[in-house]
C-alpha atoms as a PDB file:
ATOM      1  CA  UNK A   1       1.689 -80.919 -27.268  1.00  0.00           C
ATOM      2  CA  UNK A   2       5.213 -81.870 -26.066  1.00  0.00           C
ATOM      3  CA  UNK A   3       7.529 -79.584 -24.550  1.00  0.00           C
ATOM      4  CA  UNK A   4      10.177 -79.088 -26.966  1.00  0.00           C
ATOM      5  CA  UNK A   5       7.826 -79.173 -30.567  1.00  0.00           C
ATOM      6  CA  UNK A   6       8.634 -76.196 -32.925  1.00  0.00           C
ATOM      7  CA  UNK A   7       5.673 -76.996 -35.298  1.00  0.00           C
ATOM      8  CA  UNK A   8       2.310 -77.335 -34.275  1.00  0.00           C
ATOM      9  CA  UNK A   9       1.144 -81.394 -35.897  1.00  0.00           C
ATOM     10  CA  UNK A  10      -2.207 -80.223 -36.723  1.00  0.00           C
ATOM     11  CA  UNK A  11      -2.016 -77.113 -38.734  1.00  0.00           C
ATOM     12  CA  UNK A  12       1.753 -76.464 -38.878  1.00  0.00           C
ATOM     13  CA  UNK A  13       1.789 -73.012 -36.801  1.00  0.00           C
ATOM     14  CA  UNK A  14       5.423 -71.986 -36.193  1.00  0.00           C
ATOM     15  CA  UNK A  15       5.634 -72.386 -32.090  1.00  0.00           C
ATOM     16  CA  UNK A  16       9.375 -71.359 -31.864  1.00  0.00           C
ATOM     17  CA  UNK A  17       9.538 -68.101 -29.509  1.00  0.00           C
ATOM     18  CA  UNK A  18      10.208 -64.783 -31.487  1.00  0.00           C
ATOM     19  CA  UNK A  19      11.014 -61.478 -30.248  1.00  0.00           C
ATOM     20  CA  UNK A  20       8.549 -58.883 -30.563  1.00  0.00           C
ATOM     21  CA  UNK A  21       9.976 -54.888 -31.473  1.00  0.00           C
ATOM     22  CA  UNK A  22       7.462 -52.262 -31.230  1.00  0.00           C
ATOM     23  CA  UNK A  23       7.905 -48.934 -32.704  1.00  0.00           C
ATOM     24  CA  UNK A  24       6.724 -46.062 -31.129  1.00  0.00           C
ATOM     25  CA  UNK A  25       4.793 -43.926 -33.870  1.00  0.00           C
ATOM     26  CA  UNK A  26       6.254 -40.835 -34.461  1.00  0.00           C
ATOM     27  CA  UNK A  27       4.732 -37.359 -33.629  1.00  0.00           C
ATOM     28  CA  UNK A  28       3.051 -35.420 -36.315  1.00  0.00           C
ATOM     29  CA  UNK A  29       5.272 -32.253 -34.956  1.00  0.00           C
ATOM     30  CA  UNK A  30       4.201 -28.798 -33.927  1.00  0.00           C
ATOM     31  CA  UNK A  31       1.264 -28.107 -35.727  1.00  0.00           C
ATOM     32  CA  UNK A  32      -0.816 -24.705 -35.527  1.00  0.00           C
ATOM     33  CA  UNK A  33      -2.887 -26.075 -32.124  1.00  0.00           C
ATOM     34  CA  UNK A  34      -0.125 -26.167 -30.493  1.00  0.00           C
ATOM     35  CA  UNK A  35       1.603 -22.989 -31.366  1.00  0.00           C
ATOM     36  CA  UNK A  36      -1.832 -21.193 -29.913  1.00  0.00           C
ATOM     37  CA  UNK A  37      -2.222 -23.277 -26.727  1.00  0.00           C
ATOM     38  CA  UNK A  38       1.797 -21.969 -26.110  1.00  0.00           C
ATOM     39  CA  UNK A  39       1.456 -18.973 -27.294  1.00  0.00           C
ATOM     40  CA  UNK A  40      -1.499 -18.211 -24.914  1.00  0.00           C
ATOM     41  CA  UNK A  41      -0.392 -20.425 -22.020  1.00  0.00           C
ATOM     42  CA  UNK A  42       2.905 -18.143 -22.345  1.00  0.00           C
ATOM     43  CA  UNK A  43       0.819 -15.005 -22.074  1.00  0.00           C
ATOM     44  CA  UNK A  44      -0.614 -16.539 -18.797  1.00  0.00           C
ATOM     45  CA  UNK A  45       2.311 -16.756 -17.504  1.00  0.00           C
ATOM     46  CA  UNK A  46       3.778 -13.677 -18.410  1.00  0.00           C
ATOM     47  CA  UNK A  47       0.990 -11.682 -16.629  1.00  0.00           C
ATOM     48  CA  UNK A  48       1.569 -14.259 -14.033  1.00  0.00           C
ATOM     49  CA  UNK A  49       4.972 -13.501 -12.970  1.00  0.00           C
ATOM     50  CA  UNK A  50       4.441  -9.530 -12.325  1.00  0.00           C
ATOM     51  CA  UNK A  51       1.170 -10.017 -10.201  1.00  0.00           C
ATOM     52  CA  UNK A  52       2.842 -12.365  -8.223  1.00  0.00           C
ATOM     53  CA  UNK A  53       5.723 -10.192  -7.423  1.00  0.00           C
ATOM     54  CA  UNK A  54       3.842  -6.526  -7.087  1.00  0.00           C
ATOM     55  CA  UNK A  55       1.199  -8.318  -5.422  1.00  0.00           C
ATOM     56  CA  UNK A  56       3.998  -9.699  -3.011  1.00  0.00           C
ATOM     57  CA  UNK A  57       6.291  -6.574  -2.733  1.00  0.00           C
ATOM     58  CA  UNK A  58       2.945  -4.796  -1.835  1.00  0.00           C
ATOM     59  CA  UNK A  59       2.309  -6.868   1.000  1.00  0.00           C
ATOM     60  CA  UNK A  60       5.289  -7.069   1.967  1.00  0.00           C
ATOM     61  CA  UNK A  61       5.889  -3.468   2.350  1.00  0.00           C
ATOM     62  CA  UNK A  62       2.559  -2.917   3.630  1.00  0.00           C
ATOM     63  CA  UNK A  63       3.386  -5.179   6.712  1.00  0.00           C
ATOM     64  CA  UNK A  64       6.908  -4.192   6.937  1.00  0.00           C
ATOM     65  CA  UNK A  65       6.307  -0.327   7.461  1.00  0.00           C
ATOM     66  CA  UNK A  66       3.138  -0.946  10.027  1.00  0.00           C
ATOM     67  CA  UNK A  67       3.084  -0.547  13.307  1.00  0.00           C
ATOM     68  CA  UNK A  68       1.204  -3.288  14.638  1.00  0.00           C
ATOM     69  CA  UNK A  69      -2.315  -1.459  14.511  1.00  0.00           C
ATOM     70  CA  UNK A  70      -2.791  -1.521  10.799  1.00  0.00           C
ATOM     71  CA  UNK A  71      -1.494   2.103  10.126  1.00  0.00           C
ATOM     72  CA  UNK A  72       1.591   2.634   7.724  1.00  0.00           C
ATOM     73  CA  UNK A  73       4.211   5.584   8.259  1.00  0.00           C
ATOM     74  CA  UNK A  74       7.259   7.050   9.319  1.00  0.00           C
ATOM     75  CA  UNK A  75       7.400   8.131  13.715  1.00  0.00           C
ATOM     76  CA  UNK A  76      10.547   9.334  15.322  1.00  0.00           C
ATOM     77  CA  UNK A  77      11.095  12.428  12.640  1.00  0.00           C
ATOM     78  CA  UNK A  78      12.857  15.483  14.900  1.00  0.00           C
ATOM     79  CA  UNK A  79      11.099  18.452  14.298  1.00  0.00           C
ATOM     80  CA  UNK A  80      12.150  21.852  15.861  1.00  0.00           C
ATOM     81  CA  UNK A  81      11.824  25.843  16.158  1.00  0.00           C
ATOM     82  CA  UNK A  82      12.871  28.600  18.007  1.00  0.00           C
ATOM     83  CA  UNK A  83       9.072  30.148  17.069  1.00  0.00           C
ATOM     84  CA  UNK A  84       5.788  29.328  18.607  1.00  0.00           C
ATOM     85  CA  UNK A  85       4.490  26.950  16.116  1.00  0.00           C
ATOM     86  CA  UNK A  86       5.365  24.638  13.512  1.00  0.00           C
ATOM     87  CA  UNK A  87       2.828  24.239  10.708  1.00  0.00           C
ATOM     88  CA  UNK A  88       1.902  22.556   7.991  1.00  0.00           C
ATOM     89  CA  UNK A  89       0.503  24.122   5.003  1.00  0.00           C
ATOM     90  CA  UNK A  90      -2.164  23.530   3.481  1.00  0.00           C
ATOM     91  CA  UNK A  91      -2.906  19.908   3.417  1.00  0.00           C
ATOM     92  CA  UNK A  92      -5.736  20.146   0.371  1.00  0.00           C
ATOM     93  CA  UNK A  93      -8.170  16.582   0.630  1.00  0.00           C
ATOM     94  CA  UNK A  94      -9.891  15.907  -2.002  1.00  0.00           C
ATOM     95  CA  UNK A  95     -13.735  15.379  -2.103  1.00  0.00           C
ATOM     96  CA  UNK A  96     -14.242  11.434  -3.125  1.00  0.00           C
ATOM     97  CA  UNK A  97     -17.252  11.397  -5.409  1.00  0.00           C
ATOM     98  CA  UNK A  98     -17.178   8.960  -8.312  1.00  0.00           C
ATOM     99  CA  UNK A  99     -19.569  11.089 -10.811  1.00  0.00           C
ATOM    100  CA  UNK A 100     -19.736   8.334 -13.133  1.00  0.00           C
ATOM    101  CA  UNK A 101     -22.164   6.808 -10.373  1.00  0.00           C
ATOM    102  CA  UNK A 102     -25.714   6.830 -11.731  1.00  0.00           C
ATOM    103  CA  UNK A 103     -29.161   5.908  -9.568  1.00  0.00           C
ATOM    104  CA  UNK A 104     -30.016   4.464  -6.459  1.00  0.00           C
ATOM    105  CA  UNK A 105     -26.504   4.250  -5.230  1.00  0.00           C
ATOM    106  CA  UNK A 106     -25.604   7.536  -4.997  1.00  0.00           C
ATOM    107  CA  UNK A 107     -28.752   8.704  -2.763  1.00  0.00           C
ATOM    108  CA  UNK A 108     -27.432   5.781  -0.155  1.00  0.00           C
ATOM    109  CA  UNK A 109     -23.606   6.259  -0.540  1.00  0.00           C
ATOM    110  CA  UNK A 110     -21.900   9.363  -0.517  1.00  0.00           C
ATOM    111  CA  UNK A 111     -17.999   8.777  -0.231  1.00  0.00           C
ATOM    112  CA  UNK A 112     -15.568  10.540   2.107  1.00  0.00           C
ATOM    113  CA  UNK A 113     -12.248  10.598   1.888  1.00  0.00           C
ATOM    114  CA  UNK A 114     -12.503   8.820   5.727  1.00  0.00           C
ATOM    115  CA  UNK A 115     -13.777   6.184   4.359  1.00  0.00           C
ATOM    116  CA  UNK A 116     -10.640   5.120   2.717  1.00  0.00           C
ATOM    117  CA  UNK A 117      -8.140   6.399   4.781  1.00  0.00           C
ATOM    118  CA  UNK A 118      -7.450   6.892   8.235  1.00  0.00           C
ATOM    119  CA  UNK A 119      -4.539   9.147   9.780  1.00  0.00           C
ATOM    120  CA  UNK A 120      -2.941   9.089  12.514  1.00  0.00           C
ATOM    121  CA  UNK A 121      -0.431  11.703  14.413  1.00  0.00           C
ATOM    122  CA  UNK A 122       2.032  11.092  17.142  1.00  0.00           C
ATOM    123  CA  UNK A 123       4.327  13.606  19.383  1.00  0.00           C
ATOM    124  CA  UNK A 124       6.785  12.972  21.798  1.00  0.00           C
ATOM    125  CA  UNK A 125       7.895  16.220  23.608  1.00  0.00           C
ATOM    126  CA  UNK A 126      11.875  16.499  23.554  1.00  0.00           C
ATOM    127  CA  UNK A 127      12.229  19.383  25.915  1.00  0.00           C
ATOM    128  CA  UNK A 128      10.029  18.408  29.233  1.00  0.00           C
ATOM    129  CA  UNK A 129       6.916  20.899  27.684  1.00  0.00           C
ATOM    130  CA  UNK A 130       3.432  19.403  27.254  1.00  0.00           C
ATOM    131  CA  UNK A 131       3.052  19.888  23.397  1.00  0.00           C
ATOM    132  CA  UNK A 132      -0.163  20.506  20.924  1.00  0.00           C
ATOM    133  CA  UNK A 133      -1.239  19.304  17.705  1.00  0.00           C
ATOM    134  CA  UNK A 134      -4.574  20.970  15.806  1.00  0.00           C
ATOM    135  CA  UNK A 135      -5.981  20.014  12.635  1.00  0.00           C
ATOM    136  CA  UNK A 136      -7.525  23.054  11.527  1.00  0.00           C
ATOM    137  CA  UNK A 137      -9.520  24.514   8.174  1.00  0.00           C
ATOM    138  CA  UNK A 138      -7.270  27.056   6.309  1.00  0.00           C
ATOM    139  CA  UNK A 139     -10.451  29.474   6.412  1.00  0.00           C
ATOM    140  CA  UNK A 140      -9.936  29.194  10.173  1.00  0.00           C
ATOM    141  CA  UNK A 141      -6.503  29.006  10.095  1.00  0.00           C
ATOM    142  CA  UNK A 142      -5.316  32.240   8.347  1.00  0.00           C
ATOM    143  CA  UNK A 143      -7.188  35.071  10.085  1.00  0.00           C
ATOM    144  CA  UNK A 144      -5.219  33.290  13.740  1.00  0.00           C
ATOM    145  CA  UNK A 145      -2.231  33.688  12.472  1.00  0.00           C
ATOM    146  CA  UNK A 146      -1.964  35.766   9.879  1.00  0.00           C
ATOM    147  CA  UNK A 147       0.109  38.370  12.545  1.00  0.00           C
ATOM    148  CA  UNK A 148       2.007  35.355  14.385  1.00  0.00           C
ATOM    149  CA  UNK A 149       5.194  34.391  14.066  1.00  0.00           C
ATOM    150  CA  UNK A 150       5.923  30.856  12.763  1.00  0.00           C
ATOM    151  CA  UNK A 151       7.803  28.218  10.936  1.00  0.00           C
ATOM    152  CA  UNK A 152       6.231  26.560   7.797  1.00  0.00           C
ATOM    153  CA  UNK A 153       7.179  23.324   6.944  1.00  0.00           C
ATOM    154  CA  UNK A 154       7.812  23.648   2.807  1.00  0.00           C
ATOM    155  CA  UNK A 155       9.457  20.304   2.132  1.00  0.00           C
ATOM    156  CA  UNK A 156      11.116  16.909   3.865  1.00  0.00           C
ATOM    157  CA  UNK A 157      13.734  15.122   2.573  1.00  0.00           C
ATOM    158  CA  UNK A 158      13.514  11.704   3.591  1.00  0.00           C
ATOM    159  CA  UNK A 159      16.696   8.911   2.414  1.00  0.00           C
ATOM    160  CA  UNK A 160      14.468   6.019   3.531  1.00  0.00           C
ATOM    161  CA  UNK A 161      11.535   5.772   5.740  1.00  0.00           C
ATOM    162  CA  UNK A 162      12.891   5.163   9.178  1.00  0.00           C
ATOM    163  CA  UNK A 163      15.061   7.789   8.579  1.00  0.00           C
ATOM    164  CA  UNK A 164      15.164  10.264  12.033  1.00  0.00           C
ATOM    165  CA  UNK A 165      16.632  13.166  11.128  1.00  0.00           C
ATOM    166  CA  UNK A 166      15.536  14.143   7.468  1.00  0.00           C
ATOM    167  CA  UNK A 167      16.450  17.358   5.693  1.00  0.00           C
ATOM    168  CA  UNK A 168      13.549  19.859   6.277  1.00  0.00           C
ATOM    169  CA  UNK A 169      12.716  23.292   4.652  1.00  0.00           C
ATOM    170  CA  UNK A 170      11.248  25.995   7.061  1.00  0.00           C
ATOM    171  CA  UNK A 171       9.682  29.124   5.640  1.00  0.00           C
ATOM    172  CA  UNK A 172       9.594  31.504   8.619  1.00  0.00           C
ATOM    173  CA  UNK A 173       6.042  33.756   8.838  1.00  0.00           C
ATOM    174  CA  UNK A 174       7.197  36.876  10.611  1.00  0.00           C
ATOM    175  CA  UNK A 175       4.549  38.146  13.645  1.00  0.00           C
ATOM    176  CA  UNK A 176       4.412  38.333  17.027  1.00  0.00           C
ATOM    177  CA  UNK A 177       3.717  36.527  20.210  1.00  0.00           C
ATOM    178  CA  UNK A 178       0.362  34.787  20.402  1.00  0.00           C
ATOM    179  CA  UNK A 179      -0.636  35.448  23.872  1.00  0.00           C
ATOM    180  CA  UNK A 180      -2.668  31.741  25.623  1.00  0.00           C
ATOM    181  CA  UNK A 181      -3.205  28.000  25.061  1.00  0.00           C
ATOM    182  CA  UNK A 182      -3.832  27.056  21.139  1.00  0.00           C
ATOM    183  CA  UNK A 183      -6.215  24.709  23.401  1.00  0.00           C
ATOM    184  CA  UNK A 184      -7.917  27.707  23.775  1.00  0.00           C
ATOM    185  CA  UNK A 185      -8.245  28.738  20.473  1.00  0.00           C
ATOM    186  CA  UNK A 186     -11.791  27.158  19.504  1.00  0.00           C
ATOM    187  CA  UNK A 187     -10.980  26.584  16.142  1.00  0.00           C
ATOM    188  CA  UNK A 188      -9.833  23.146  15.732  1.00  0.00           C
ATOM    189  CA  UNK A 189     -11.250  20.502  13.702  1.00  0.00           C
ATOM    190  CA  UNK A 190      -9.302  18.020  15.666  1.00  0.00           C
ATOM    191  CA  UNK A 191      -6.879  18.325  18.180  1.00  0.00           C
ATOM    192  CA  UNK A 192      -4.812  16.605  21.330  1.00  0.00           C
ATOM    193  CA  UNK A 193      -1.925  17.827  23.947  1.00  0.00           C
ATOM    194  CA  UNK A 194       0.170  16.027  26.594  1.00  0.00           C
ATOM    195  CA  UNK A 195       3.672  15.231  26.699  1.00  0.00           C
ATOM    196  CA  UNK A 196       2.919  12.048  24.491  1.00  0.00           C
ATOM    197  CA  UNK A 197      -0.235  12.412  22.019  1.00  0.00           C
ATOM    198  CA  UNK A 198      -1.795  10.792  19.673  1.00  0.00           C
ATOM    199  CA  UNK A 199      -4.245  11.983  17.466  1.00  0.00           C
ATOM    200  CA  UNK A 200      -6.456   9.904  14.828  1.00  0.00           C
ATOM    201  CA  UNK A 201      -8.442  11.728  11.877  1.00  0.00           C
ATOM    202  CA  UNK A 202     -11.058  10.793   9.452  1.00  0.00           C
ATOM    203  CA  UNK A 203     -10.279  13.426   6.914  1.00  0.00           C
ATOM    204  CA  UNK A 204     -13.109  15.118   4.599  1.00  0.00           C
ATOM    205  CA  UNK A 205     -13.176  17.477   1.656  1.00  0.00           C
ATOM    206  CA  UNK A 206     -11.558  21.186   2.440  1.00  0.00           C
ATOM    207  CA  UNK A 207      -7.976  22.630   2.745  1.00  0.00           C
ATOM    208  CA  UNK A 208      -6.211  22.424   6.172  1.00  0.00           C
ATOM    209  CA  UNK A 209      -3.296  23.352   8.395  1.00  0.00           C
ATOM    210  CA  UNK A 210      -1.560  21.121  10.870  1.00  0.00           C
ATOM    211  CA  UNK A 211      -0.254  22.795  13.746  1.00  0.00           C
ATOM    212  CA  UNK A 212       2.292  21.474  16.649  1.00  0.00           C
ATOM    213  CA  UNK A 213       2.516  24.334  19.258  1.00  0.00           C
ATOM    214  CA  UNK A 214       3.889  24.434  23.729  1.00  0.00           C
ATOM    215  CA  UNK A 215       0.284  23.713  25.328  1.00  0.00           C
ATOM    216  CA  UNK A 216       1.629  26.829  27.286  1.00  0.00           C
ATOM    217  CA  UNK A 217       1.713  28.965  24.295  1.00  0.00           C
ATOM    218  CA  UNK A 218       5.766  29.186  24.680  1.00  0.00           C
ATOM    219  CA  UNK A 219       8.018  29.798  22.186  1.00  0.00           C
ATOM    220  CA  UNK A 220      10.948  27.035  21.233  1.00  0.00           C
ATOM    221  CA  UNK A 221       9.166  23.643  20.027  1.00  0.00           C
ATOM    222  CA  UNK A 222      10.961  20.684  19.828  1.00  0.00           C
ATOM    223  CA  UNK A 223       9.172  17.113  19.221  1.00  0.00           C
ATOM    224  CA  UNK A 224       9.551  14.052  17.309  1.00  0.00           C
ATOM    225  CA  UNK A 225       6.548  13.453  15.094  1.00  0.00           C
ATOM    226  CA  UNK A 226       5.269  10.326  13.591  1.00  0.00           C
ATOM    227  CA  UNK A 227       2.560  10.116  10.723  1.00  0.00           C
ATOM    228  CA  UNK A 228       0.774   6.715  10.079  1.00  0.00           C
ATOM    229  CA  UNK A 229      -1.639   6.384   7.305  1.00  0.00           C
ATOM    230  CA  UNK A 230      -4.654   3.229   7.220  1.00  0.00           C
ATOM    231  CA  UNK A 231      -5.827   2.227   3.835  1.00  0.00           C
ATOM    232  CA  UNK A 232      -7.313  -1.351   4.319  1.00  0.00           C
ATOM    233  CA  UNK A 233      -7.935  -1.728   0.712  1.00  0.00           C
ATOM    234  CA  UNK A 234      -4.114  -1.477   0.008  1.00  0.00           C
ATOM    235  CA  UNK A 235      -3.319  -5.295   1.777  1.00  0.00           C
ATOM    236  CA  UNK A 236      -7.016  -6.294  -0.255  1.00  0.00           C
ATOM    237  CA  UNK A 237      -5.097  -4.823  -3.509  1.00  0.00           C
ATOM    238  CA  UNK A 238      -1.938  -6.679  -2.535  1.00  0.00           C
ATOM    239  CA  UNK A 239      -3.615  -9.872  -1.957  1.00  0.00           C
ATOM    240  CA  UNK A 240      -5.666  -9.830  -4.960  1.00  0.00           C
ATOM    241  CA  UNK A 241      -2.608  -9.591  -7.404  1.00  0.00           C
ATOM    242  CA  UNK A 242      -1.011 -12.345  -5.429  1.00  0.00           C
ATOM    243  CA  UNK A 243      -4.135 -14.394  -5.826  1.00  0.00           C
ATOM    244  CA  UNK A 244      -4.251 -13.262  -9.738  1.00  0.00           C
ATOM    245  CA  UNK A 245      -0.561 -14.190 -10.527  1.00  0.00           C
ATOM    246  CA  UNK A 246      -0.871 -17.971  -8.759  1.00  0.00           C
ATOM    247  CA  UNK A 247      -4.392 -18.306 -11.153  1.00  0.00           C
ATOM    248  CA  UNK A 248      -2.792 -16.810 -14.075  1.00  0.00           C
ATOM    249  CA  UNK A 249       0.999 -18.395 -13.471  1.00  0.00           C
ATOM    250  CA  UNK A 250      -0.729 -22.233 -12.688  1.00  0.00           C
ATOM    251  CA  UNK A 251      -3.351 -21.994 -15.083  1.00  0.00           C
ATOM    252  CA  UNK A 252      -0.312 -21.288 -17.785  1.00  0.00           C
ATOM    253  CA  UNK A 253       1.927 -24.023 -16.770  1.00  0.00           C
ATOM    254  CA  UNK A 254      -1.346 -26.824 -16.336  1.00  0.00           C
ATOM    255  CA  UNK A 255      -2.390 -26.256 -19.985  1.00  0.00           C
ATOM    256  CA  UNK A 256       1.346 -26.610 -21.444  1.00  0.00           C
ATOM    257  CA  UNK A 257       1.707 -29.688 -19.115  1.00  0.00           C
ATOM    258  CA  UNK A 258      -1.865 -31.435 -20.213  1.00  0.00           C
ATOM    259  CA  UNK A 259      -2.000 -30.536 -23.878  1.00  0.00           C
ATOM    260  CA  UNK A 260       2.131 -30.552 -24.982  1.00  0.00           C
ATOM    261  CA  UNK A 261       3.970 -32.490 -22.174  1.00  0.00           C
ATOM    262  CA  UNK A 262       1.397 -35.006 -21.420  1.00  0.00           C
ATOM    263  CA  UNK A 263      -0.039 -35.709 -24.158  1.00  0.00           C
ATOM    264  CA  UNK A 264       3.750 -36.314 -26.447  1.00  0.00           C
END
């Protein structure tokens, strides 16, 4: 055909351009499918957005308070007397037995509170003395010095954790000199001296005292004391939330994307 013809000369077809409109078809609006995939994808999120954040804060703090060998704590804390000894009293550990535990298992594992949780001690002397720390049973413990004079530590008042000089309780024990070492005492569980010490403890089931003494048996002790606790499991428990919250948080927003945003 000719440029130009409007009408086709065989069958009479209209060939004159025409514009085309297309309408888009309208959505059939929210139905009850879609109020249940938001409804739930919503509840994904929700537990989402807390898991991400404790899991988070947990690691964060976790990493924040350690000191570079895994263990989390406070060091630095000025601790004094005019006495012999500063203790601690009674430090009660509880046995870790899970009795719901039924069969083989428990004839091949036996928990200990060591295997959850490490601690670890430091002293620094403050007066030019070497100084001692003992970890010993409370069985042990009260027969040694039940006629010494000493100062119990009752409670610490801590404003934040690196804070240095906290407000401590002393109950004093009246007594009198105890003559020697405490090295020489032969009662300790676990023990170390020097003018810097650290000590590192499994602990297991029982009741015990913590004691901080002169190596020299003298009175006047004056240290600052660190404690550091290890718990692998709680960076594991932190990175397991975090892990939970991104699954929980993406899986939320992908099924509100693919079956609402996409698929108007």
């Amino acid at each position: 055909m000719e440029d130009g013809v409007e009408f086709c000369p065989h069958c009479g077809a209209d060939l004159r351009a025409t514009e085309i409109l297309y309408t888009k078809p309208r959505g059939r609006g929210w139905d009850a499918g879609k109020v249940l995939v938001v409804l739930f994808s919503g509840f994904l999120i929700l537990v989402g957005v807390p898991l991400l954040i404790s899991g988070t804060a947990l690691m964060g703090i976790t990493r924040s308070l350690s000191d570079g060998y895994g263990y989390i704590g406070v060091s630095g804390v000025d601790l004094g007397t005019g006495t012999q000894a500063i203790v601690f009293r009674p430090m009660h550990v509880d046995e870790m037995v899970i009795d719901e535990i039924d069969g083989p298992m428990v004839r091949y594992w036996h928990p200990e509170p060591g295997d959850f949780i490490d601690l670890k001690f430091t002293l620094e002397s403050n007066n030019g003395k070497d100084v001692f720390m003992g970890i010993v049973e409370e069985s042990d413990a009260s027969p040694v010095f039940a006629g010494t004079m000493y100062d119990a530590i009752i409670d610490i008042d801590m404003d934040h954790p690196n804070d240095r000089n906290p407000q401590i309780t002393y109950s004093r024990h009246g007594g009198d000199l105890m003559e020697g070492s405490p090295a020489d005492l032969g009662i300790w569980t676990a023990y170390a001296y020097g003018d810097e010490l650290t000590l590192e403890w499994e602990p297991e089931e029982g009741d015990y005292w913590i004691v901080i003494m002169n190596l020299d048996g003298s009175s006047g002790v004056d240290v600052d004391a660190g404690l550091g606790v290890k718990a692998p499991f709680l960076d594991l428990i932190g990175k397991g939330l975090l892990f939970g919250g991104l699954v929980c948080f993406g899986l939320g927003a992908l099924i509100i994307y693919v079956a609402i945003v996409r698929r108007d």
